[in-house]
Protein backbone atom coordinates (compact mmCIF):
# COMPACT_ATOMS: atom_id res chain seq x y z
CA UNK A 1 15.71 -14.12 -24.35
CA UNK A 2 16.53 -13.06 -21.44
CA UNK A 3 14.40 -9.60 -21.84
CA UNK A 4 11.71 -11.45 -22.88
CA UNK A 5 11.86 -13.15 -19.61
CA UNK A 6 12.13 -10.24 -17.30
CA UNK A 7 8.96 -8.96 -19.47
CA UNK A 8 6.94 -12.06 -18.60
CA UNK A 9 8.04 -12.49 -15.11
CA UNK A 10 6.98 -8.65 -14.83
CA UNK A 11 3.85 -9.40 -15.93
CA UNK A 12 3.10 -12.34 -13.94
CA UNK A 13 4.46 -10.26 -10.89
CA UNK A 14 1.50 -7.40 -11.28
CA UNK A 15 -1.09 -10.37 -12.33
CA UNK A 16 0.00 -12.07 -8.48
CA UNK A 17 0.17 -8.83 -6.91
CA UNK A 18 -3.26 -7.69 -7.95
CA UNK A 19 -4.99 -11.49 -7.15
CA UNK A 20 -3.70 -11.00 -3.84
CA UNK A 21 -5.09 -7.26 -3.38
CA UNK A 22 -8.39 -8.27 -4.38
CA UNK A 23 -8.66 -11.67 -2.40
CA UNK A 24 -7.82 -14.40 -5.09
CA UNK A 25 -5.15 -15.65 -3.08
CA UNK A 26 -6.37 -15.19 0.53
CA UNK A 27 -4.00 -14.18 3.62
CA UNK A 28 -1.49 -17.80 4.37
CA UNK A 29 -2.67 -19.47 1.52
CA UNK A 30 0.07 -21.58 -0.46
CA UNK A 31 1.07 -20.20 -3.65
CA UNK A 32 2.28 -23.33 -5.64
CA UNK A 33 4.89 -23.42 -8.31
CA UNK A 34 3.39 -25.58 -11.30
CA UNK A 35 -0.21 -24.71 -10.43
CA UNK A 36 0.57 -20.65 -10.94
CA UNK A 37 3.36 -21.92 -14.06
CA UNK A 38 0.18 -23.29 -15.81
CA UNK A 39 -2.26 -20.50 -15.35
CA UNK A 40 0.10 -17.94 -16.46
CA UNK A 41 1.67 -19.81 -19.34
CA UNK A 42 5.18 -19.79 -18.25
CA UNK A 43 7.94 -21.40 -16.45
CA UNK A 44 7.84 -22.13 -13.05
CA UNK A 45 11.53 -20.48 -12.51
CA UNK A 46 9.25 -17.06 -14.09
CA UNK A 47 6.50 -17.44 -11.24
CA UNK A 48 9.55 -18.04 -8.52
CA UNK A 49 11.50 -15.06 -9.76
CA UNK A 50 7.62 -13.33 -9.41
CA UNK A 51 7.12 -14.68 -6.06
CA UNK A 52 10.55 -13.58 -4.89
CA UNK A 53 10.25 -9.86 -5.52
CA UNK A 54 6.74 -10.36 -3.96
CA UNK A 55 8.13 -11.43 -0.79
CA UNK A 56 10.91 -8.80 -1.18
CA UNK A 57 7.38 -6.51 -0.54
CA UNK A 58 6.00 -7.83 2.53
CA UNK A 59 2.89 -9.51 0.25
CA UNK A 60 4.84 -13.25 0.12
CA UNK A 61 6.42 -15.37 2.54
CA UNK A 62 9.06 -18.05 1.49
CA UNK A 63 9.68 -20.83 4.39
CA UNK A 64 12.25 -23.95 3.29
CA UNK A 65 10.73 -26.98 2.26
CA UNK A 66 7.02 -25.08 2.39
CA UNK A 67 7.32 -23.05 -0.82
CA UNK A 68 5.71 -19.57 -0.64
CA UNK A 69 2.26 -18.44 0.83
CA UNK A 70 0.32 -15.28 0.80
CA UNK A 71 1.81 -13.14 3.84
CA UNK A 72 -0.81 -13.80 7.53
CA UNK A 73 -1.75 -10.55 8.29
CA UNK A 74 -2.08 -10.56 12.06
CA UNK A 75 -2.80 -7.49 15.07
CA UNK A 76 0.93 -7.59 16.22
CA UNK A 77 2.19 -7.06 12.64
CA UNK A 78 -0.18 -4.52 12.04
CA UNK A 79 0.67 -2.70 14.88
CA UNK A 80 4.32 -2.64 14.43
CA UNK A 81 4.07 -1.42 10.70
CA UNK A 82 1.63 1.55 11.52
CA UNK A 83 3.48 2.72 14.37
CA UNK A 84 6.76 2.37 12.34
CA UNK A 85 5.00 4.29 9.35
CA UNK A 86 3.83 6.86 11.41
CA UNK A 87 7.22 7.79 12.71
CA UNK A 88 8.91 7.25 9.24
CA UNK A 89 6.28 8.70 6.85
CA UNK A 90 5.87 11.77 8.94
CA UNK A 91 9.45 12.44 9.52
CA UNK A 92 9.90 12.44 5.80
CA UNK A 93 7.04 14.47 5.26
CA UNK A 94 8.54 17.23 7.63
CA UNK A 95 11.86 17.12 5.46
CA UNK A 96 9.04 17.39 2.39
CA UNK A 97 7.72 21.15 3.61
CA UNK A 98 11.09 22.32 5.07
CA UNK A 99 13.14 21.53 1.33
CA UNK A 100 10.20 21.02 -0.88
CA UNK A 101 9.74 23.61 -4.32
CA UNK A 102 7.16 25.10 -6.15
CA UNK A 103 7.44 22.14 -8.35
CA UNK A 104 6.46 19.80 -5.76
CA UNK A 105 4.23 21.80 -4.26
CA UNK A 106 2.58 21.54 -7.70
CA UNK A 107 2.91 18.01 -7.92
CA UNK A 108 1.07 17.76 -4.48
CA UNK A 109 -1.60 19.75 -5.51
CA UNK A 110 -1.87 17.68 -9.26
CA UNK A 111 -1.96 14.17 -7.52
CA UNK A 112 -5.28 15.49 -4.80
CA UNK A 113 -6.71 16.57 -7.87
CA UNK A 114 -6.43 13.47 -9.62
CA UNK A 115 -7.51 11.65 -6.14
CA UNK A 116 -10.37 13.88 -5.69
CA UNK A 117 -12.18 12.66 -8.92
CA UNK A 118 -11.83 8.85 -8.34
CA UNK A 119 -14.05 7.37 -6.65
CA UNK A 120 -13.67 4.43 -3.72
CA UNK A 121 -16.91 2.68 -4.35
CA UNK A 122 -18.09 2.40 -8.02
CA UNK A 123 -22.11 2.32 -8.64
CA UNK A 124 -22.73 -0.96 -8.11
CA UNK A 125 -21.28 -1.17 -4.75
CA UNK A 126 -17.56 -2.85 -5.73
CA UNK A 127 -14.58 -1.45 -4.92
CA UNK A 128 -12.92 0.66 -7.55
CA UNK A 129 -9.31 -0.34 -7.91
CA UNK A 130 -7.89 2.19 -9.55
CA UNK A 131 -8.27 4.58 -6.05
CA UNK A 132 -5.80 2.76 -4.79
CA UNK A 133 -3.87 3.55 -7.26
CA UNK A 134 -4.20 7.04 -7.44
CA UNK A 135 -4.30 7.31 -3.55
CA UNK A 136 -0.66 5.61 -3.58
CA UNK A 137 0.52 8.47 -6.12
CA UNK A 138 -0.67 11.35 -3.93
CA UNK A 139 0.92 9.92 -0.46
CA UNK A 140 4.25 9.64 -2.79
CA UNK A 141 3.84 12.85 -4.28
CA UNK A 142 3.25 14.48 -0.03
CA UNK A 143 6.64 12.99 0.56
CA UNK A 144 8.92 13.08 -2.85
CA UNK A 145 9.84 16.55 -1.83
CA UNK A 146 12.19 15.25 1.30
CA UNK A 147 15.31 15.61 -0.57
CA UNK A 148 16.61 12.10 1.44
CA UNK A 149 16.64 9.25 -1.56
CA UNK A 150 17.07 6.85 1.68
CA UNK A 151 14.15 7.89 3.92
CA UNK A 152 12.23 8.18 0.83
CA UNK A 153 13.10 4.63 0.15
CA UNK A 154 12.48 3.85 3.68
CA UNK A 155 8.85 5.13 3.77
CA UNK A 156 7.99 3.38 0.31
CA UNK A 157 9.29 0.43 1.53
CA UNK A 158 6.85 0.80 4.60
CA UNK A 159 4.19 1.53 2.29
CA UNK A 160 4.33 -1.48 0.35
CA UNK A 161 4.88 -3.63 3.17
CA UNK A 162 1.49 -2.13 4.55
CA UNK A 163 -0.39 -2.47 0.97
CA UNK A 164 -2.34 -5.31 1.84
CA UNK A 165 -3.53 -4.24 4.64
CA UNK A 166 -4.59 -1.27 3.47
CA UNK A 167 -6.80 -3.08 0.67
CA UNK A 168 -8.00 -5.32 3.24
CA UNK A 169 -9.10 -2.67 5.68
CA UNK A 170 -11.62 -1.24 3.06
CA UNK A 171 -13.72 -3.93 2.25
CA UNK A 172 -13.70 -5.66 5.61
CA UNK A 173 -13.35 -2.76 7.90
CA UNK A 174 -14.33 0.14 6.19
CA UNK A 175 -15.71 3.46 8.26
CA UNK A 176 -18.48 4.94 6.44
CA UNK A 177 -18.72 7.43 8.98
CA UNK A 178 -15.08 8.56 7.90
CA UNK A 179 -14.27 11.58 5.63
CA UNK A 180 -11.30 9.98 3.85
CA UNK A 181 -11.49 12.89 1.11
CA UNK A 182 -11.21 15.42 4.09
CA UNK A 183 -8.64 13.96 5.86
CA UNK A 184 -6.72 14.19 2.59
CA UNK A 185 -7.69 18.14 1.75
CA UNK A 186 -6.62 18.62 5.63
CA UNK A 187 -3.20 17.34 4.70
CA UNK A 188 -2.33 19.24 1.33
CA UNK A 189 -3.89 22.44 3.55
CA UNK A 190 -0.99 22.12 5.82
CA UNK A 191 1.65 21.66 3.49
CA UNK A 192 0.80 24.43 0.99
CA UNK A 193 1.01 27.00 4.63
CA UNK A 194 4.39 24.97 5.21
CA UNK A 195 2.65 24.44 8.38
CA UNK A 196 4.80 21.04 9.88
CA UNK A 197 3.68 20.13 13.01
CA UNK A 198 0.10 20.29 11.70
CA UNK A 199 0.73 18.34 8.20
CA UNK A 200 2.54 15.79 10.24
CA UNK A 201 -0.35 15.31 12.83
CA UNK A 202 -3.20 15.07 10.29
CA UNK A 203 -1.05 12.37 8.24
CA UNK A 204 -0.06 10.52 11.50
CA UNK A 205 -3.63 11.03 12.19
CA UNK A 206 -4.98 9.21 9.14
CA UNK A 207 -2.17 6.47 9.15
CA UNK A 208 -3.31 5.18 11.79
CA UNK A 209 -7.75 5.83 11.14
CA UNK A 210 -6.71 2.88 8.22
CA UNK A 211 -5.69 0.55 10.83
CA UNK A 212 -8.13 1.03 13.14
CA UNK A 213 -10.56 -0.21 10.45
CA UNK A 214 -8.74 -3.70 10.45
CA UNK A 215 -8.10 -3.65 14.05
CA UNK A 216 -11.30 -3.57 15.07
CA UNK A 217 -12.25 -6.66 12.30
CA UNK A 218 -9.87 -8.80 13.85
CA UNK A 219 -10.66 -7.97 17.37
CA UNK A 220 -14.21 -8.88 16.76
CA UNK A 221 -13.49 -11.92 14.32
CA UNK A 222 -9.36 -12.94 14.16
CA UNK A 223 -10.95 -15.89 12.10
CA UNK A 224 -11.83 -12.69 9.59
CA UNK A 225 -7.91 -12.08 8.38
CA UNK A 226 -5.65 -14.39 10.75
């Protein structure tokens, strides 16, 4: 029984999580208890035990007596995050080229690959999920070569706290003038010449090109995602 309850409370975790990603449940909105229990088919101590590793991400907020609510995203917060996974994520991707093998230089080069053949935008003008997918695998990949299990752990954590941002900043804030796909080939250029300083500009570099996209939305509009 009780692996058949981590199984469904796994699966109502990823069915939250994506609703979230792709606007379902909007920024501060209250997630309730027995309303998410009966659209999911379960127990409401399943959807709490879902909720909880949510806000364990950064994507929930839990407040006594209020319940839990879809994290605000807000300037400040943003700000924080990218400058913290600027310094972080580069830092670890420094460690990455100085101790990094063949092998992960492979498993750099495998993961662009894969990125470079999914698209962000299918034909119809939507946004195609699985790029974010993929796009999360090749930052990992850049970085799984630090040899640090903590500051690895660090900079995912970072990374997950700044997910829903990121899916936020494409549809609302999205640069069409930006080469995303050549900021990327920049990066994995400087890491296959071991070249440091440079890989860890260019990824600073394109950290912080996704936030501008949502900085300048909520400058213009805070109604838009506050």
């Amino acid at each position: 029984m009780a692996g058949e309850k981590a199984t469904r409370g796994g699966i109502v975790y990823a069915l939250i999580r994506e609703d979230i990603f792709e606007g379902v449940f909007q920024p501060g909105q209250r997630l309730r208890l027995v309303e998410l229990a009966q659209r999911f088919s379960v127990s409401q101590s399943v959807v709490r035990e879902a909720l909880t590793r949510l806000s364990e991400q950064g994507l929930v907020r839990a407040a006594p007596q209020q319940g839990f609510r879809v994290v605000a995203l807000s300037l400040d917060d943003l700000n924080e995050l990218t400058e913290a996974r600027v310094d972080i994520e580069t830092l670890v991707l420094r460690r990455a080229i100085e101790r990094g093998d063949l092998k992960w230089e492979a498993a750099v080069v495998a993961a662009h690959h894969h990125l470079s053949g999914v698209t962000v935008v299918r034909p119809d003008g939507s946004v195609n999920p699985e790029w974010f997918a993929v796009h999360e695998e090749f930052h990992h990949a850049l970085l799984q070569g630090c040899g640090n299990a903590r500051l690895l752990a660090l900079a995912t954590g970072l990374r997950e706290a700044a997910t829903l941002y990121r899916r936020w900043a494409l549809p609302v804030g999205h640069d069409t003038e930006r080469d995303v796909a050549g900021e990327h080939q920049g990066i994995v250029d400087a890491v296959l010449r071991r070249d440091a300083d440079a890989a860890a500009e260019l990824l600073g570099r394109h950290l912080d090109r996704t936030a501008q996209a949502l900085r300048e939305v909520i400058g213009a509009d805070p109604a838009t995602v506050a």
